[in-house]
C-alpha atoms as a PDB file:
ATOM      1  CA  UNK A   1     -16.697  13.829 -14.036  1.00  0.00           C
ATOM      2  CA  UNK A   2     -14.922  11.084 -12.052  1.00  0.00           C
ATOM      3  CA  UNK A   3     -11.401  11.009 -11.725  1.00  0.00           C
ATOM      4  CA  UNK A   4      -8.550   8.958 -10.550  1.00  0.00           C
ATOM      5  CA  UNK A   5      -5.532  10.006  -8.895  1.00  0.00           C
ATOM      6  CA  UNK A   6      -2.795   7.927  -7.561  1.00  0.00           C
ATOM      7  CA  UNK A   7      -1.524   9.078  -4.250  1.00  0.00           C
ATOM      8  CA  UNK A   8       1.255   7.184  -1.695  1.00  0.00           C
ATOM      9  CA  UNK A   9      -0.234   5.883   1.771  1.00  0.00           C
ATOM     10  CA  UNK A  10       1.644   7.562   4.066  1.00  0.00           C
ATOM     11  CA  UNK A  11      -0.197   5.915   7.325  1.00  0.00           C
ATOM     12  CA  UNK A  12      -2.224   6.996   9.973  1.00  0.00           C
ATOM     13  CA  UNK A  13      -1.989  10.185  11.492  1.00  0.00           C
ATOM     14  CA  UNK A  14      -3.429  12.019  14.703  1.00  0.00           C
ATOM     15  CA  UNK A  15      -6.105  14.904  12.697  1.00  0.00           C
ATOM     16  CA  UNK A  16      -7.421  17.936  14.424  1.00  0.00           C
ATOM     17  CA  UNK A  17     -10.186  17.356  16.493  1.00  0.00           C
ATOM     18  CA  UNK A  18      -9.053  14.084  18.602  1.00  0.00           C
ATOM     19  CA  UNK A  19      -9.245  11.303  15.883  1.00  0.00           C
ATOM     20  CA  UNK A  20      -7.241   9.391  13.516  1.00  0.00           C
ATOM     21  CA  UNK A  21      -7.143   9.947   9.456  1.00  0.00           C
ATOM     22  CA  UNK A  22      -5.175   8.326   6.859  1.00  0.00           C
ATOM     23  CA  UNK A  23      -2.584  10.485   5.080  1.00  0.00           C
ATOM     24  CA  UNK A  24      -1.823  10.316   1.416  1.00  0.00           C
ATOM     25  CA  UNK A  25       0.462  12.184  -0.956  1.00  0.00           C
ATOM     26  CA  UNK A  26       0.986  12.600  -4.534  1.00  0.00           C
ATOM     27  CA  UNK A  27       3.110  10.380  -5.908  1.00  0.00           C
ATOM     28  CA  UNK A  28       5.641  12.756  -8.133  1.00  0.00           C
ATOM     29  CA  UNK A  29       6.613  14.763  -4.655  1.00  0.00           C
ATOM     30  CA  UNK A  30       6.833  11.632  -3.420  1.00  0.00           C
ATOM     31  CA  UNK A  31       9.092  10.299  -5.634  1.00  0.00           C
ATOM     32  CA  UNK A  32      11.120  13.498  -5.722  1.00  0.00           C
ATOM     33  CA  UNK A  33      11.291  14.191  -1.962  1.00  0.00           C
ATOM     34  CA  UNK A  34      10.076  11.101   0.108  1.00  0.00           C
ATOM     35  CA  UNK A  35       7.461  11.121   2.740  1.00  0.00           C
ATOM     36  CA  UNK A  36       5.906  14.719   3.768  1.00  0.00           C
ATOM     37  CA  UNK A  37       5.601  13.199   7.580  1.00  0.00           C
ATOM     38  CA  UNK A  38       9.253  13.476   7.863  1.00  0.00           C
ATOM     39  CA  UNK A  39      10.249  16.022   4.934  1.00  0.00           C
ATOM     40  CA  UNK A  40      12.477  19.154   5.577  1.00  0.00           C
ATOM     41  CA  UNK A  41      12.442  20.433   1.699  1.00  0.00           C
ATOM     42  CA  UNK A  42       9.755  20.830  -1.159  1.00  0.00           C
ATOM     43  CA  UNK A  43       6.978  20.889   1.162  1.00  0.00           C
ATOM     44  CA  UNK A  44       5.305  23.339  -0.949  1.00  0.00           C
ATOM     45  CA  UNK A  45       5.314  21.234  -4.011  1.00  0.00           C
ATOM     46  CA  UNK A  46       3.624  18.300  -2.033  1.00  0.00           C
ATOM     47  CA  UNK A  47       0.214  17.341  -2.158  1.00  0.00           C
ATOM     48  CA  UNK A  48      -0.943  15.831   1.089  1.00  0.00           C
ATOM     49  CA  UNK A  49      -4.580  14.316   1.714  1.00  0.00           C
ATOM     50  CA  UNK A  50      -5.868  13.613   5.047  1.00  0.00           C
ATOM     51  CA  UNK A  51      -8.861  11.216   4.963  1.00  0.00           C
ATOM     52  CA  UNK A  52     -11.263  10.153   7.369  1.00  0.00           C
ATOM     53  CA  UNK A  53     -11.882   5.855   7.373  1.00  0.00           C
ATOM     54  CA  UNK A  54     -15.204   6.484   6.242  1.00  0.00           C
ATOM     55  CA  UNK A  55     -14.330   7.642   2.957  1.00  0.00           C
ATOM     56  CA  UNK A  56     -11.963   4.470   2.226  1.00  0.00           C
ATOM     57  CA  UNK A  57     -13.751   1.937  -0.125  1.00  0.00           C
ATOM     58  CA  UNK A  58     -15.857   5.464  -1.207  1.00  0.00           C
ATOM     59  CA  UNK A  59     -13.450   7.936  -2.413  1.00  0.00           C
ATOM     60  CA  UNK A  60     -10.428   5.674  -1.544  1.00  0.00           C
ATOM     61  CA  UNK A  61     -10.010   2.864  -3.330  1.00  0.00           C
ATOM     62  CA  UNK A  62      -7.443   0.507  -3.905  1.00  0.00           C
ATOM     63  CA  UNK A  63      -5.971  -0.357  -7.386  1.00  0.00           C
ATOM     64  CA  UNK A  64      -8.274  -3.243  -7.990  1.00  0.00           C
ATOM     65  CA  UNK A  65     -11.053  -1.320  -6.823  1.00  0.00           C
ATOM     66  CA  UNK A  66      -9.918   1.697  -9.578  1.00  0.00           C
ATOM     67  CA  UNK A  67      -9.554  -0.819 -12.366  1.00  0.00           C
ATOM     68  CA  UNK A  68     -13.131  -1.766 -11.661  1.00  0.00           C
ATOM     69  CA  UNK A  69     -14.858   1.390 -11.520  1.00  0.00           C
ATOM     70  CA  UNK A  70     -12.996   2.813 -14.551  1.00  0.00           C
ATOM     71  CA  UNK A  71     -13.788  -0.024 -16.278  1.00  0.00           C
ATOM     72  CA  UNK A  72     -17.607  -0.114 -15.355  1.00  0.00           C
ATOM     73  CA  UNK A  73     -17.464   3.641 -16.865  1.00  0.00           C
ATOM     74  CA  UNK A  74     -16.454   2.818 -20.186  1.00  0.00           C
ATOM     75  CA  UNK A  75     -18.750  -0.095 -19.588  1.00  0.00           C
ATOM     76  CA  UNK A  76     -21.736   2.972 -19.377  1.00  0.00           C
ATOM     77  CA  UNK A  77     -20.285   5.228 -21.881  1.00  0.00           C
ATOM     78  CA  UNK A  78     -20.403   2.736 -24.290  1.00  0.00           C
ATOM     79  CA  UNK A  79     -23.851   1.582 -23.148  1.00  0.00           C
ATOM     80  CA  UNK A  80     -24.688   5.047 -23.838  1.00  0.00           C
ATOM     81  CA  UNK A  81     -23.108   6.016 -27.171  1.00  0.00           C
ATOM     82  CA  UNK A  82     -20.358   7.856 -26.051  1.00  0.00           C
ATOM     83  CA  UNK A  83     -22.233  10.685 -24.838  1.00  0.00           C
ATOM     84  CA  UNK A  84     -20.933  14.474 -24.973  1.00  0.00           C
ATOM     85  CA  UNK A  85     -21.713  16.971 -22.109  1.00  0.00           C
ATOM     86  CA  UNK A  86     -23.305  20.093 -23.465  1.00  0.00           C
ATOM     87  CA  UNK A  87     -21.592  23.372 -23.416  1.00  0.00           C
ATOM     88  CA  UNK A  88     -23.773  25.627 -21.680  1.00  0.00           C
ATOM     89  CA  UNK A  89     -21.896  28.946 -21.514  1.00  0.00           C
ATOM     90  CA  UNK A  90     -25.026  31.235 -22.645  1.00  0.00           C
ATOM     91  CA  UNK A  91     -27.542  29.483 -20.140  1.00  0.00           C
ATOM     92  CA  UNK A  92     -25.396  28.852 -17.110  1.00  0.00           C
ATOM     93  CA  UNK A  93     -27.106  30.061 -13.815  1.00  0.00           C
END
C-alpha cells in the first residue's frame, strides 16, 4: 500500500562508498531535538534517511508532487469501487 511520510531535508551528505546522498529525518525528532547532523541528545529517537538522487522525483517527492499522487489514488479507488484487499491468512504461502 503506498504511503506518505513527511521527513525534514537535512542536505547533502558524504555516504559510504565515495558518493553523495541526501539526508532526511522525521519531522517529530526534528521538532523535538533539531537536526541529527549536529545532535548530541535523542539520537535514538530519530529517524534518519539517507537517499541516493536517483530515488528523488521516485520515492522522494516534494509536497506538490504528494498532493498529486495521493490524489490520483483516490482518483483509482474510486474508479474502482473502493476496493478491499482480501484477507488471506489460511492460504498465505
Amino acid at each position: 500500500m503506498p504511503g506518505v511520510q513527511p521527513l525534514v531535508f537535512l542536505g547533502e551528505v558524504d555516504d559510504q562508498i565515495g558518493g553523495k546522498a541526501l539526508a532526511f529525518q522525521d519531522t517529530v525528532s526534528y521538532v523535538r531535538f533539531g537536526s541529527r547532523l549536529s545532535a548530541s541528545q535523542g539520537i535514538d529517537e530519530m529517524e534518519v534517511c539517507f537517499i541516493p538522487y536517483e530515488e528523488v522525483g521516485s520515492n522522494v517527492l516534494t509536497i506538490e508532487q504528494a498532493a498529486s499522487q495521493v490524489a490520483a489514488a483516490a482518483q483509482r479507488a474510486i474508479a474502482l469501487g473502493h476496493p478491499v484487499l482480501p484477507v488471506l491468512r489460511e492460504a498465505w504461502r
